[in-house]
C-alpha atoms as a PDB file:
ATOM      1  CA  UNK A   1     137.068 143.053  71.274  1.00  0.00           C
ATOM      2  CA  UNK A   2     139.849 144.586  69.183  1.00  0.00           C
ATOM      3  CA  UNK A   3     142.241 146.912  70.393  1.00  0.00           C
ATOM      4  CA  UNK A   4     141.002 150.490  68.546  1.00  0.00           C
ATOM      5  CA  UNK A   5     137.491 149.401  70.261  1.00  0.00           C
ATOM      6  CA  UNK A   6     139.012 149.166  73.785  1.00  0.00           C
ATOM      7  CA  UNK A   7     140.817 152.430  73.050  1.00  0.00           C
ATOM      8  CA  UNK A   8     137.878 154.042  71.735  1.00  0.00           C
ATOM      9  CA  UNK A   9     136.143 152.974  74.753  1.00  0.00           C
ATOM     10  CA  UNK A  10     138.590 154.143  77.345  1.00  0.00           C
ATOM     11  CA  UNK A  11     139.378 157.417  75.698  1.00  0.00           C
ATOM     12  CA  UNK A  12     135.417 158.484  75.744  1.00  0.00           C
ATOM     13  CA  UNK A  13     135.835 157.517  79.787  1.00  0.00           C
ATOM     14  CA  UNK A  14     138.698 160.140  79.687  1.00  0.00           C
ATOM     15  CA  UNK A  15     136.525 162.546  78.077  1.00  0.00           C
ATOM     16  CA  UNK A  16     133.781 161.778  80.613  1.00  0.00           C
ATOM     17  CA  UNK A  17     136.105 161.757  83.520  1.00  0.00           C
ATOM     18  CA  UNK A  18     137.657 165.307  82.748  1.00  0.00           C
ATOM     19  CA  UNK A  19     134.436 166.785  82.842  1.00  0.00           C
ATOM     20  CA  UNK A  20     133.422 165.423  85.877  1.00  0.00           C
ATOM     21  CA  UNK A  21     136.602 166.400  87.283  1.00  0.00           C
ATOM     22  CA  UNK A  22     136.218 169.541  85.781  1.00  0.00           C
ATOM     23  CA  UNK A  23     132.711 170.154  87.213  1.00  0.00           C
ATOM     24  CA  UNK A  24     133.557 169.365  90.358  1.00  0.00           C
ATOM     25  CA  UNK A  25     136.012 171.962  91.106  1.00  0.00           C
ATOM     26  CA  UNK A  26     134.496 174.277  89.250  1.00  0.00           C
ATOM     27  CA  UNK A  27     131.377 173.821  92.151  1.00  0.00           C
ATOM     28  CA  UNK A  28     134.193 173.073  94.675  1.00  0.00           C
ATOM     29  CA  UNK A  29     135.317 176.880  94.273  1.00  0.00           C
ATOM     30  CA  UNK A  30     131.897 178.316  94.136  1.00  0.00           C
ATOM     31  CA  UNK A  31     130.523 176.567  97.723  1.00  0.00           C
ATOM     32  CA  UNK A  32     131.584 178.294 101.215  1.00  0.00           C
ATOM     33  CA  UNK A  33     130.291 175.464 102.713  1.00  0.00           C
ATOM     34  CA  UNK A  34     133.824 173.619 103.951  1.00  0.00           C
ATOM     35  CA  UNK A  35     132.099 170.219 104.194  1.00  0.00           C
ATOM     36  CA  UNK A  36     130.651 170.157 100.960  1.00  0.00           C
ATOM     37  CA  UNK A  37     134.679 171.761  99.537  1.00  0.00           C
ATOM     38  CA  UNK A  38     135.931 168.785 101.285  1.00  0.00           C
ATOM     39  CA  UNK A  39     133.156 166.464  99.650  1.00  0.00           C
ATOM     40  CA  UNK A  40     133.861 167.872  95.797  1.00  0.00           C
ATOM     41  CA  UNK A  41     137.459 167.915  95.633  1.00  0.00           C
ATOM     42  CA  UNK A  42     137.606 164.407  96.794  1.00  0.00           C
ATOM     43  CA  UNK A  43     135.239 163.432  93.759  1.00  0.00           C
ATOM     44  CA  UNK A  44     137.297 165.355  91.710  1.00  0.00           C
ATOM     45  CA  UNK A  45     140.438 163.859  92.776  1.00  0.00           C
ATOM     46  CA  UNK A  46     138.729 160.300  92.433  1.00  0.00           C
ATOM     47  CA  UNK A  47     137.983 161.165  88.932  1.00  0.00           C
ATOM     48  CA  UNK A  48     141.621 162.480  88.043  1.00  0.00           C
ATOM     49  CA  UNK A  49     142.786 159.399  89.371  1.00  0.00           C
ATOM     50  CA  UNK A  50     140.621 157.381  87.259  1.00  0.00           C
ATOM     51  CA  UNK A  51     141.357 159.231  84.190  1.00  0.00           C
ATOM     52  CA  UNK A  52     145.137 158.463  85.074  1.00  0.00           C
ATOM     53  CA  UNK A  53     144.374 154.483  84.635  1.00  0.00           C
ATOM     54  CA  UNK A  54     142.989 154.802  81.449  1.00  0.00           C
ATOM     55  CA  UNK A  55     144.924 156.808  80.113  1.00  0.00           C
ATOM     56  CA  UNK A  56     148.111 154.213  81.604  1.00  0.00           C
ATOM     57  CA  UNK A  57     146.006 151.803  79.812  1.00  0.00           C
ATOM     58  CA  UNK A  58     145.591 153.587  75.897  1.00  0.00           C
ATOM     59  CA  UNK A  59     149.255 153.965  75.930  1.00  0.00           C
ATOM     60  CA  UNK A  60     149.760 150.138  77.177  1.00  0.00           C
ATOM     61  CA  UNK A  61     147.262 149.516  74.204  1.00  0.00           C
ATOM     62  CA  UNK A  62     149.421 151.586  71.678  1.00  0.00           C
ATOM     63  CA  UNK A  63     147.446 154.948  72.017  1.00  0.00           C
ATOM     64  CA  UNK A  64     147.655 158.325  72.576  1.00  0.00           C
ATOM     65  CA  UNK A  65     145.117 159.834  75.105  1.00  0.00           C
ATOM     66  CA  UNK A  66     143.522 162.957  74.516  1.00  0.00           C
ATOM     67  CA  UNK A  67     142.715 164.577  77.755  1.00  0.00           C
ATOM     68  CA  UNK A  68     140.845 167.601  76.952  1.00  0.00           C
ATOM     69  CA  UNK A  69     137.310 168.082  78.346  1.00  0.00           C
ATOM     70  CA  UNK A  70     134.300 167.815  75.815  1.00  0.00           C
ATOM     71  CA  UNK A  71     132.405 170.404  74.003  1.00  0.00           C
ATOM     72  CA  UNK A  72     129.073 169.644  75.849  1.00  0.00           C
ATOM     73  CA  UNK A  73     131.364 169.688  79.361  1.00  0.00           C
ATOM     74  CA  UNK A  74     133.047 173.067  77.829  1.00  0.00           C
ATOM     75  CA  UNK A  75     129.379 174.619  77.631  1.00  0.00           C
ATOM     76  CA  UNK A  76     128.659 173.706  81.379  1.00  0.00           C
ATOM     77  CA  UNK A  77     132.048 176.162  82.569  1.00  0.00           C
END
């Protein structure tokens, strides 16, 4: 697998990722429920922390992550 492939790869994880992440918290805020808080931020934070590795490993490859969320996550907020 080339290198533009394995970026192209990683950076649609990113994309994927943010919106999770973005989700999330976005459900995180709207709960009163302090267990289920607790339960969503931690997925978020998994995600964010995720999205940090790749995007470590586009600029190991030579790349420039975009970290912006999607349109399709966009239309969910």
């Amino acid at each position: 697998m080339n290198k533009e492939k394995i970026k192209n790869a990683f950076q649609d994880l990113i994309f994927r990722l943010r919106d999770a992440e973005k989700g999330y918290l976005e459900i995180e805020r709207a709960t009163s429920n302090l267990i289920v808080k607790k339960w969503l931020k931690q997925y978020a934070q998994e995600r964010h922390q995720m999205r940090k590795v790749l995007e470590s490993k586009i600029i190991e490859l030579g790349g420039n992550p975009k970290v912006q969320t999607t349109f399709l996550g966009d239309l969910h907020g």
